[in-house]
Structure formats: C-alpha cells, structure tokens
Protein backbone atom coordinates (compact mmCIF):
# COMPACT_ATOMS: atom_id res chain seq x y z
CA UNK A 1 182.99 102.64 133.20
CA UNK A 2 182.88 99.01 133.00
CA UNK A 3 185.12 96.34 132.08
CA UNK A 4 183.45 95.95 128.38
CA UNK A 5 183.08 99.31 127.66
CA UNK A 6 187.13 99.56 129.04
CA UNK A 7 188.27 97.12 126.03
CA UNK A 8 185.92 98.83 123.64
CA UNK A 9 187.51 102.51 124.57
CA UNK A 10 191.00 100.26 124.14
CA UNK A 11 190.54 98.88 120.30
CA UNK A 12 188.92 102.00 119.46
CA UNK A 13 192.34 103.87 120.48
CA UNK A 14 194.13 100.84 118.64
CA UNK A 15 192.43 101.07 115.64
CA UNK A 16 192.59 105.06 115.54
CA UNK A 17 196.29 104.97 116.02
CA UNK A 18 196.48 102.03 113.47
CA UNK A 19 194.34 104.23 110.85
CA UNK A 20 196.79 107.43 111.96
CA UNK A 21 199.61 105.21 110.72
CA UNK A 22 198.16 104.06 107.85
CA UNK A 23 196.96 107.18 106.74
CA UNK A 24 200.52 108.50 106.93
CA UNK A 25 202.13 105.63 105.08
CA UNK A 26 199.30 106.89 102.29
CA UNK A 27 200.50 110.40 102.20
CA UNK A 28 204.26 108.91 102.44
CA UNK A 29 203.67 107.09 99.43
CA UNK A 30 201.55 109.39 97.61
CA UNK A 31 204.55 111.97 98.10
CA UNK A 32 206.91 109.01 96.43
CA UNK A 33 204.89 108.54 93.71
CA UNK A 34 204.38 112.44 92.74
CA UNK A 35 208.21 113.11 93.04
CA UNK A 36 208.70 109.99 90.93
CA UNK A 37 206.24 111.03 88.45
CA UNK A 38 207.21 114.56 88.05
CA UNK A 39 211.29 113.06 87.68
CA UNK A 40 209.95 110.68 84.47
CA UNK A 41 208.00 113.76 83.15
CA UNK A 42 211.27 115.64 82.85
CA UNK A 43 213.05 112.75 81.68
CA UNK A 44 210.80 112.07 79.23
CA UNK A 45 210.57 115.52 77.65
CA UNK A 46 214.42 115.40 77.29
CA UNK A 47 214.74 112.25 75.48
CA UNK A 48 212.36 113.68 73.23
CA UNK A 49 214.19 116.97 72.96
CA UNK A 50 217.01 114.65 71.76
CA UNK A 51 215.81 112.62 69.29
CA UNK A 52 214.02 116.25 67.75
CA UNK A 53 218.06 116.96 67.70
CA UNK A 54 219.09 113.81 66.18
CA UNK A 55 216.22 114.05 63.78
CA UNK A 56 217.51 117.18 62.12
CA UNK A 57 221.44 115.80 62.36
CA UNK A 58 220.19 112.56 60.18
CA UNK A 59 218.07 115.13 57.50
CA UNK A 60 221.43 117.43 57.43
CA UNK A 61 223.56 114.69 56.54
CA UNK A 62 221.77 113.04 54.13
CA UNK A 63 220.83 116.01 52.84
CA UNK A 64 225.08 116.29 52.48
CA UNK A 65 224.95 112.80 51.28
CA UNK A 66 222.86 113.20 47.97
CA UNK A 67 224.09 116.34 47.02
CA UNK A 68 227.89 114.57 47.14
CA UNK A 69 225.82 111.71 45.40
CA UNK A 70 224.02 114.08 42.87
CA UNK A 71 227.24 115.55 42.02
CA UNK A 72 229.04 112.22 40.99
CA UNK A 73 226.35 110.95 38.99
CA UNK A 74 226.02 114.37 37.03
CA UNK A 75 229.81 113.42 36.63
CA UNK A 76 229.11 109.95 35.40
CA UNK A 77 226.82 110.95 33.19
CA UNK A 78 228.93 113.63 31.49
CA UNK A 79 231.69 111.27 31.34
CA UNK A 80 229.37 108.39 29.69
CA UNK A 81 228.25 111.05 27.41
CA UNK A 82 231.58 112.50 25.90
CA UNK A 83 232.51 108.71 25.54
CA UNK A 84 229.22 108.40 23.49
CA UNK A 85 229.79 112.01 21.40
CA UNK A 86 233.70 110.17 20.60
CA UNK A 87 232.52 107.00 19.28
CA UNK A 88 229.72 108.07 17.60
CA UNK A 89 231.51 111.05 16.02
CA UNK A 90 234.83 108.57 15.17
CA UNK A 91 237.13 110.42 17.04
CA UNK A 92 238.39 107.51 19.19
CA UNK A 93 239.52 105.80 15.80
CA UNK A 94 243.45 106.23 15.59
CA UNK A 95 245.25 108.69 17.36
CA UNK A 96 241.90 109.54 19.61
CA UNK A 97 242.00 106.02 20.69
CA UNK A 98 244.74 106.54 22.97
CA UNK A 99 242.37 109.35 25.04
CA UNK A 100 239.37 107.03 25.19
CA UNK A 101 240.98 104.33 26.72
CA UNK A 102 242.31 106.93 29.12
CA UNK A 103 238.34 108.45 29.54
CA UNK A 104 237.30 104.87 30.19
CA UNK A 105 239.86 104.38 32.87
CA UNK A 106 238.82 107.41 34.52
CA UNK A 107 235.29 106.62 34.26
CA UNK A 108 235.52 103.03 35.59
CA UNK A 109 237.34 105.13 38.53
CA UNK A 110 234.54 107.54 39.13
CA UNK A 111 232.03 104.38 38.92
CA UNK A 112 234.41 102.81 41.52
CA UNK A 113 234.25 106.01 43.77
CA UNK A 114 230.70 106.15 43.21
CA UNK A 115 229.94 102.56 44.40
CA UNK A 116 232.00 103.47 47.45
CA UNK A 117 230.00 105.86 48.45
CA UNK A 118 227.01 103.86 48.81
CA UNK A 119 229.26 100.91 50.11
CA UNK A 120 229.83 103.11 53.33
C-alpha cells in the first residue's frame, strides 16, 4: 500500500466515522422530535377536552340565566297588566289610589331588580 492510497484509506475512515456521528445525531433528534410531538398531541386533546367542559358550564348557566330572566319579565308583565286592568276599570280612583301607588312602587322595584340582572 502506498502513500496515496494510505491517506485515501485515512479520509475514508474519517468521513465514515463523521457520517456514523451524524447519522446518530439524526436518530437523536428524530427521537426528540417524536417524544415532543406525541407530548403536544396529549396536550392538545386536553385543552380541548376542557373547553368541551367549559362549553356546556357557559350553556348551563345561561340556560339558569334566562329562565331567572323569563321569570321576572312574566312578573313585569303581570304587574304592568293589573296596573292597566285598575286604571282602566277606575279602581285606583279614591280609596284604590292608595294600592296603586303602592303597585307602582313595587313595580319600579321589580324593573330595578330586573335591570340588575342584566347590569351584572
């Protein structure tokens, strides 16, 4: 073996032992990548497991929320309407007076309440 084919036989060790280390920092990295990946998967399915949660939370309580609205306005309205039947009928004239001012106190209170509720 000569001197030429000596260096040759040299870089092509250097280079195979070079490619053996790079093709180890490949699978190193590769490895990285998949636990990383597979980690974000997971996390990923739990944040949307959560927000499925929170989803049905927010339709529960608004679900709560109208019906405590519904309920007040059907209130409202069946105040507004007696005060309506009392005027029109002439109760509220004289002695009835005294009991409308006291249905129109109440109602300005339930419109009060009301508007509190959407307020919040």
């Amino acid at each position: 073996m000569n001197d030429c084919e000596r260096k040759l036989a040299i870089e092509l060790h250097a280079h195979i032992a070079e490619f053996k280390s790079f093709r180890e920092l490949m699978n190193e990295r590769d490895r990285l990548y998949t636990e990383r990946d597979s980690g974000n998967k997971e996390r990923v399915a739990m944040a949307f497991a959560t927000a499925e949660k929170l989803a049905l939370k927010t339709e529960e309580a608004l679900a709560e929320y109208k019906a405590g609205a519904n309920e007040w306005r059907d209130t409202v309205k069946d105040l507004i309407a007696s005060l309506r039947e009392a005027l029109s009928s002439g109760k509220a004239k004289g002695a009835g007076m005294e009991k409308l001012w006291g249905w129109i106190a109440f109602a300005i209170m339930a419109i009060i309440a009301v508007a509190g509720l959407y307020i919040r």
